[in-house]
N, C-alpha and C. Protein backbone atom coordinates (compact mmCIF):
# COMPACT_ATOMS: atom_id res chain seq x y z
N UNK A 1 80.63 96.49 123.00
CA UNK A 1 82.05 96.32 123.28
C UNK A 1 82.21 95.98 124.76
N UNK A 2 82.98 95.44 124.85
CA UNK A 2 82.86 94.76 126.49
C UNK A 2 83.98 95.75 127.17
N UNK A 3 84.06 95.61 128.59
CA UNK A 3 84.97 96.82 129.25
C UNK A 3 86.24 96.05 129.25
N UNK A 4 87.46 97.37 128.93
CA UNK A 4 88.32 97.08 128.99
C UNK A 4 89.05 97.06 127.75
N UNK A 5 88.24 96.90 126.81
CA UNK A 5 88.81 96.64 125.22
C UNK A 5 88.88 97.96 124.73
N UNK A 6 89.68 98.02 123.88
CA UNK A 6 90.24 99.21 123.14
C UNK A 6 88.85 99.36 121.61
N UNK A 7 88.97 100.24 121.34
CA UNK A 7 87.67 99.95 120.13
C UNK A 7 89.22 100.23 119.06
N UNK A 8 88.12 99.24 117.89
CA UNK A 8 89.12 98.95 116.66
C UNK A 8 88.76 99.98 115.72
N UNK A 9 89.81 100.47 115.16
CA UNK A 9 90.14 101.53 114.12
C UNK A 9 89.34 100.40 112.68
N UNK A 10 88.67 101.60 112.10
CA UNK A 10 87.80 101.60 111.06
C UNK A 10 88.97 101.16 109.77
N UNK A 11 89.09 100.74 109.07
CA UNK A 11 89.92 100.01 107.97
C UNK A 11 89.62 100.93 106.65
N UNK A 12 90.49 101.62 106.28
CA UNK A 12 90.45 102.75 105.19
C UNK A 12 90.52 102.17 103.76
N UNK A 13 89.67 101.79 103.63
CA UNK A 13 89.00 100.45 102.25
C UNK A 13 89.61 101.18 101.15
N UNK A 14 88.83 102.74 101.03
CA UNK A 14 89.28 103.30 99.69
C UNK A 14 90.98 103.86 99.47
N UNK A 15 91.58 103.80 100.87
CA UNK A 15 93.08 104.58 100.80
C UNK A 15 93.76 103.54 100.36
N UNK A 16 93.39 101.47 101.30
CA UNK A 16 93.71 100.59 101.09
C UNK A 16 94.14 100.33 99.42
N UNK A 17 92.38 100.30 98.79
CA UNK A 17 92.56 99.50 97.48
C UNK A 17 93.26 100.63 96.19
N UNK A 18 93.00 101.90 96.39
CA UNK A 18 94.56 102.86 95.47
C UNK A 18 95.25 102.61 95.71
N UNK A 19 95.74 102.30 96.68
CA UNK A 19 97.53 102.45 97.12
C UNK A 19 98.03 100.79 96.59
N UNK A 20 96.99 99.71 96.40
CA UNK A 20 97.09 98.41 96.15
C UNK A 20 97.29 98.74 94.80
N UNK A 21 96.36 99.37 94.10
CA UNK A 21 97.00 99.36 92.69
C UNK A 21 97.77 100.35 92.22
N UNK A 22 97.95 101.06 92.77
CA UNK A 22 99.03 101.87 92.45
C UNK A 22 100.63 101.38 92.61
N UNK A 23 100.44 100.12 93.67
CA UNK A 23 101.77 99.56 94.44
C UNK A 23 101.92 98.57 93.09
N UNK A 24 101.24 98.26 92.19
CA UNK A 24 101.10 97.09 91.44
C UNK A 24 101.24 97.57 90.03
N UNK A 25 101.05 98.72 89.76
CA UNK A 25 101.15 99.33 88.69
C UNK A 25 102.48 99.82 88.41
N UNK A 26 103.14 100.25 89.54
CA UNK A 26 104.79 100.22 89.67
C UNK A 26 105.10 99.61 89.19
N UNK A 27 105.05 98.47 90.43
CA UNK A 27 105.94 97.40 90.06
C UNK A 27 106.23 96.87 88.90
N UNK A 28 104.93 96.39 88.09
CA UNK A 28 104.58 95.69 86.68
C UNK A 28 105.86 96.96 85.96
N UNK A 29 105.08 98.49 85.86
CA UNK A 29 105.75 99.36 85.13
C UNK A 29 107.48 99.17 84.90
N UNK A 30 107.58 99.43 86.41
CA UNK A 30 108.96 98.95 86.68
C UNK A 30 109.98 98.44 85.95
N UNK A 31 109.35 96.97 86.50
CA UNK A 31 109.79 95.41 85.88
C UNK A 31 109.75 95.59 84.00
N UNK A 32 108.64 96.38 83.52
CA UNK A 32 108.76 96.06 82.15
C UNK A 32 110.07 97.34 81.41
N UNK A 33 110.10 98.27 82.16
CA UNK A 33 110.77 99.05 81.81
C UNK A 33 112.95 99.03 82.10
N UNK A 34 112.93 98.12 83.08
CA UNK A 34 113.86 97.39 83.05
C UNK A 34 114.53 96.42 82.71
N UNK A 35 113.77 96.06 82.40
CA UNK A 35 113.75 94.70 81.40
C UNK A 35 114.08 93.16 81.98
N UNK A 36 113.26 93.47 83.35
CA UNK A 36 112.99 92.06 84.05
C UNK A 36 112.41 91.23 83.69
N UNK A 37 111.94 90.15 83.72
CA UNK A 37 111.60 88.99 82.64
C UNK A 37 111.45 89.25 81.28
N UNK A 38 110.43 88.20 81.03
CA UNK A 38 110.27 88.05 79.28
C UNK A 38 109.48 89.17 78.41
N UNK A 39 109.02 89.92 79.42
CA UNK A 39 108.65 91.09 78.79
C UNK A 39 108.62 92.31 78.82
N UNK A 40 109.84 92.47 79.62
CA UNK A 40 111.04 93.41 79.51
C UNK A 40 110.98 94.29 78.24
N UNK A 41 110.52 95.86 78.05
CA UNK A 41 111.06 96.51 77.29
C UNK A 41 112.74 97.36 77.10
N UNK A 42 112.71 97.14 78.18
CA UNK A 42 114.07 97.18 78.43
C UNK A 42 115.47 97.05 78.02
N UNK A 43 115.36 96.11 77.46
CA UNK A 43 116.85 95.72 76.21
C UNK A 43 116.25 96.43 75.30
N UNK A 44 114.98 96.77 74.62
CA UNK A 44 114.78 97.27 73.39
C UNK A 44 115.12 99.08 73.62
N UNK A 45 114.31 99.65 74.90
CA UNK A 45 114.71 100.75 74.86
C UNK A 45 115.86 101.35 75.23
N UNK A 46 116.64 100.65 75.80
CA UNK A 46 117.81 100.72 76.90
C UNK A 46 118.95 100.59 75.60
N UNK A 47 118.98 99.07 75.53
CA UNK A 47 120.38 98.50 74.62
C UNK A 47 120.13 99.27 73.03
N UNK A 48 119.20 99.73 72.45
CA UNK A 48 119.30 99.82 70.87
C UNK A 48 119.35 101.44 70.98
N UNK A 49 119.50 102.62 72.35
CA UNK A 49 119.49 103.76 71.42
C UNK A 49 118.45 104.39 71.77
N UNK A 50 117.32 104.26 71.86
CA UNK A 50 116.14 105.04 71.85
C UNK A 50 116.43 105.75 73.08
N UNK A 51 116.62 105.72 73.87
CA UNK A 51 116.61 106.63 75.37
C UNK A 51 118.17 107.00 75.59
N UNK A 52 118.85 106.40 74.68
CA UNK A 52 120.69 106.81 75.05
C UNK A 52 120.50 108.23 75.42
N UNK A 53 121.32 108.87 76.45
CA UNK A 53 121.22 110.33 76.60
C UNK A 53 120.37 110.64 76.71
N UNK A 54 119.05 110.35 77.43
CA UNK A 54 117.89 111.15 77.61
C UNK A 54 117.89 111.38 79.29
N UNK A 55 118.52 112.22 79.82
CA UNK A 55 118.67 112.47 81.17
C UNK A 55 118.95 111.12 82.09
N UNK A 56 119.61 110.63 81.84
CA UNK A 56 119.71 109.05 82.79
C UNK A 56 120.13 109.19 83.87
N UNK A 57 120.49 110.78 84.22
CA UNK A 57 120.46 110.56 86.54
C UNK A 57 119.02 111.29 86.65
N UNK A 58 118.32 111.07 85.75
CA UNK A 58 116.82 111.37 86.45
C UNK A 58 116.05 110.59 85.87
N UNK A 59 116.42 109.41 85.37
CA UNK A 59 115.23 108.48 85.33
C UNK A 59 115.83 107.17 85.58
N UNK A 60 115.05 106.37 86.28
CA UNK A 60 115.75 105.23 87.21
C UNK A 60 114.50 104.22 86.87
N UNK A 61 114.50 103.12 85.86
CA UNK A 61 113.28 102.77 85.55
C UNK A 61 113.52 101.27 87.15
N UNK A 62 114.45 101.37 87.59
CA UNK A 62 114.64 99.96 88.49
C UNK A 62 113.91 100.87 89.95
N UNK A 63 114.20 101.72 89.94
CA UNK A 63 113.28 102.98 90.92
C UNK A 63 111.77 102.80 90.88
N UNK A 64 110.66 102.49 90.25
CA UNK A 64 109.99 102.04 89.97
C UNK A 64 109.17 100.30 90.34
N UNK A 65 110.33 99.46 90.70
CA UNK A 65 110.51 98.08 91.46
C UNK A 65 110.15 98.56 92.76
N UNK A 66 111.51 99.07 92.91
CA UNK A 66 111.41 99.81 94.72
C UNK A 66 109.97 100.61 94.97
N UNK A 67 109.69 101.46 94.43
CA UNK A 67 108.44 102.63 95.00
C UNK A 67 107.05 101.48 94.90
N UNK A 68 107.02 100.58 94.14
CA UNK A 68 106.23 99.51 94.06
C UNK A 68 106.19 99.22 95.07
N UNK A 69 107.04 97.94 95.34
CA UNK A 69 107.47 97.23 96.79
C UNK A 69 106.76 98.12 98.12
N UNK A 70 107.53 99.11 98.15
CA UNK A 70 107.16 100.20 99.23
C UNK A 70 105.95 100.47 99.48
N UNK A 71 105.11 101.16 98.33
CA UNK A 71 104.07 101.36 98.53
C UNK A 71 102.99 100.21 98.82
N UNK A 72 103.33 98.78 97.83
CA UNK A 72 102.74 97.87 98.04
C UNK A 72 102.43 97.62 99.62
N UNK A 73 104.01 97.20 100.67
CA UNK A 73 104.25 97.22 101.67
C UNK A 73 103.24 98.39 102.26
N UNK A 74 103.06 99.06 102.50
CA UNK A 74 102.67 100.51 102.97
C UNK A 74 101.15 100.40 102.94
N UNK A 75 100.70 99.80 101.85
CA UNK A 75 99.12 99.46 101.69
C UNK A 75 98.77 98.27 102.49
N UNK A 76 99.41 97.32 102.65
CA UNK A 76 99.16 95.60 103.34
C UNK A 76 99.30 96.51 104.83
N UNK A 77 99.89 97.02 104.74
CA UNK A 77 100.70 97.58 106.51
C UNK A 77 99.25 98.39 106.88
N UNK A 78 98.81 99.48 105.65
CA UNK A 78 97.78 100.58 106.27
C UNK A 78 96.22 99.61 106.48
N UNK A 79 96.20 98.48 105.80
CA UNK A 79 94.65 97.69 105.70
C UNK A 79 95.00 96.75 106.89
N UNK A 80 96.26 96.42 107.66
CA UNK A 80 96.17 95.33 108.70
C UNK A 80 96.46 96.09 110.18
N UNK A 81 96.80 97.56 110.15
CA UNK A 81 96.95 98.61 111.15
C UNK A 81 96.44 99.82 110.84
N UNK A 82 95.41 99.57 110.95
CA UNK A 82 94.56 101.04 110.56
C UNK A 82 94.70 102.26 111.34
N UNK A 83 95.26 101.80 112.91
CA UNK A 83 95.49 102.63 113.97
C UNK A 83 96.81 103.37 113.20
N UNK A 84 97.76 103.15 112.67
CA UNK A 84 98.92 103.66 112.02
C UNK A 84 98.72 104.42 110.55
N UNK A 85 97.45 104.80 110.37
CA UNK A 85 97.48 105.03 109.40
C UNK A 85 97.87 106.36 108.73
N UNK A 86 98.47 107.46 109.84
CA UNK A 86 99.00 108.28 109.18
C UNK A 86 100.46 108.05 108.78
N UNK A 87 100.83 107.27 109.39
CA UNK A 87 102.20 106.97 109.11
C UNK A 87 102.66 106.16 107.88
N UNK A 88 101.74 104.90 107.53
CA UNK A 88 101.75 104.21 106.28
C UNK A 88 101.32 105.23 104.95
N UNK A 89 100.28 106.42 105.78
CA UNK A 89 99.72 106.87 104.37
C UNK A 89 101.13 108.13 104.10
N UNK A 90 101.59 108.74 105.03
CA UNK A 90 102.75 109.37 104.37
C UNK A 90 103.61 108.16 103.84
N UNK A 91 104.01 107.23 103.96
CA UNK A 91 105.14 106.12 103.19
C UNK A 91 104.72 105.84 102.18
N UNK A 92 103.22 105.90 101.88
CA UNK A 92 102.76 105.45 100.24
C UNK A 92 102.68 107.08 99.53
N UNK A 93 102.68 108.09 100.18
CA UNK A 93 102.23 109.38 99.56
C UNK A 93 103.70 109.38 98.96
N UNK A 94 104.86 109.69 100.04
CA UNK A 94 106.14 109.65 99.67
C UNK A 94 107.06 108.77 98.36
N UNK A 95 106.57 107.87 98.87
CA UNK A 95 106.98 106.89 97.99
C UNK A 95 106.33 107.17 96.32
N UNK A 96 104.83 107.28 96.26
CA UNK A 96 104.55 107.40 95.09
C UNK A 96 104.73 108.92 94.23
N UNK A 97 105.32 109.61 95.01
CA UNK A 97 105.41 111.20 94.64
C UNK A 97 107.13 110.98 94.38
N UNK A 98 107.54 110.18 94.84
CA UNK A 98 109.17 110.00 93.95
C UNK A 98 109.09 108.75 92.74
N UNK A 99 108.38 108.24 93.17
CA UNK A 99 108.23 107.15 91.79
C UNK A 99 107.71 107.80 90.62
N UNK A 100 106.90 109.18 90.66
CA UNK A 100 106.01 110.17 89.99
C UNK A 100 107.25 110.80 89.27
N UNK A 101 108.01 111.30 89.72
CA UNK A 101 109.29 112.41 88.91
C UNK A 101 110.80 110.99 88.58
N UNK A 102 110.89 110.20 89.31
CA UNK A 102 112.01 109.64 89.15
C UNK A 102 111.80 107.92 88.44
N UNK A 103 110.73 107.63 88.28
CA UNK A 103 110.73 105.96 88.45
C UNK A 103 109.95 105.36 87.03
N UNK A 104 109.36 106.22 86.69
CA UNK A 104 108.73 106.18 85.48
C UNK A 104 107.79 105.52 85.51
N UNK A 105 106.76 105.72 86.60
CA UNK A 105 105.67 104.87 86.92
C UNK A 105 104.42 105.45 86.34
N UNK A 106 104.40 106.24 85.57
CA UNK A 106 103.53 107.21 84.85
C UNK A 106 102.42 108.19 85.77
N UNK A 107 101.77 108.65 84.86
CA UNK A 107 100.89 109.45 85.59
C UNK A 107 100.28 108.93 86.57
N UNK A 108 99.39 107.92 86.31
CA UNK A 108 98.15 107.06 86.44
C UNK A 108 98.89 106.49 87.81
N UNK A 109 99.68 105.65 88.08
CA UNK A 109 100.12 105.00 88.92
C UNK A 109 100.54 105.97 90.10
N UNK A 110 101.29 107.17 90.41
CA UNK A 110 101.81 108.23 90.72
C UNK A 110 100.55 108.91 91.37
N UNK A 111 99.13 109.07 90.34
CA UNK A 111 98.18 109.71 90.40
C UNK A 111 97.34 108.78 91.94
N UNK A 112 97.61 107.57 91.64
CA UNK A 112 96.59 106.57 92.79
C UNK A 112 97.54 106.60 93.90
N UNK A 113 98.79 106.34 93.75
CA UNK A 113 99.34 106.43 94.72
C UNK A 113 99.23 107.60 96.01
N UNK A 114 99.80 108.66 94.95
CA UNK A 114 99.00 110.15 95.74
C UNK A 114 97.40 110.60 96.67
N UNK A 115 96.69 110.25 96.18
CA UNK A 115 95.47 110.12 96.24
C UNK A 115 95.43 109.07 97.31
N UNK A 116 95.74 107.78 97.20
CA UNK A 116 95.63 106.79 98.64
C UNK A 116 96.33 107.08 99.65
N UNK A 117 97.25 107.77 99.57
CA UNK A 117 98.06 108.42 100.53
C UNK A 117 97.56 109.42 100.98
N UNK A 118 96.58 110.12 100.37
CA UNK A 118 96.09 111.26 100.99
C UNK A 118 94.61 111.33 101.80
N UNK A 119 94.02 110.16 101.10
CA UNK A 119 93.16 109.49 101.92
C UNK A 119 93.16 108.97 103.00
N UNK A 120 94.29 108.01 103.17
CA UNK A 120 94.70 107.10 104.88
C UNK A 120 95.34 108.64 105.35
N UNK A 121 95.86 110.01 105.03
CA UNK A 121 96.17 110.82 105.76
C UNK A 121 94.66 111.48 106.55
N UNK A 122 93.83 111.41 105.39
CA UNK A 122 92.67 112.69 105.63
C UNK A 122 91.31 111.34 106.83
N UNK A 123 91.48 110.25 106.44
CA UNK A 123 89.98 109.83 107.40
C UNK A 123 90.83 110.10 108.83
N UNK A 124 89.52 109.75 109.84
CA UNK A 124 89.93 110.00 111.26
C UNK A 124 89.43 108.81 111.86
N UNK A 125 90.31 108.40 113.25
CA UNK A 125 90.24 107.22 113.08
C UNK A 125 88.96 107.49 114.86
């Protein structure tokens, strides 16, 4: 390293690529559960009945878009500023621990999210 230069923060590969699919597993979830494009379950479960009255101020399937986005964001942000990485990894921990109870991003998605978030919290840089 030559003098004068700052040394570069190590790139948190494994916090990176969970939080990538977890940001992606949202989203998709999301999108199908709202019934954004063509394969939208959404009019089927939404418009015919099946979910009428099933707690609808606690489940927000468009909540699920957002915690996507976010976390997605949050992962590109923690793999191109690794020096920041406690700060991105609480925004993907956060984010995927409300997409977990509110967004209907299921276990699995909720589960990586958590986990990559707790990873970019736990390495040292």
């Amino acid at each position: 390293m030559q003098e004068g230069q700052q040394p570069t923060a190590e790139k948190p590969i494994a916090a990176f690529v969970l939080s990538l699919l977890a940001g992606l597993w949202m989203l998709a979830s999301g999108a199908m559960m709202s019934g954004i494009g063509d394969w939208g379950m959404g009019s089927w479960m939404w418009g015919h009945g099946m979910m009428r009255g099933f707690a609808p101020a606690l489940w927000w399937p468009w909540f699920g878009i957002i915690a996507g986005i976010v976390v997605l964001i949050g992962a590109a942000l923690l793999y191109a500023k690794p020096e920041q990485r406690q700060t991105w990894g609480i925004v993907i921990l956060i984010a995927s621990a409300l997409n977990f109870f509110f967004g209907m991003g299921g276990l699995l998605a909720g589960a990586l999210g958590v986990i990559g978030g707790a990873l970019a919290l736990s390495t040292s840089s």
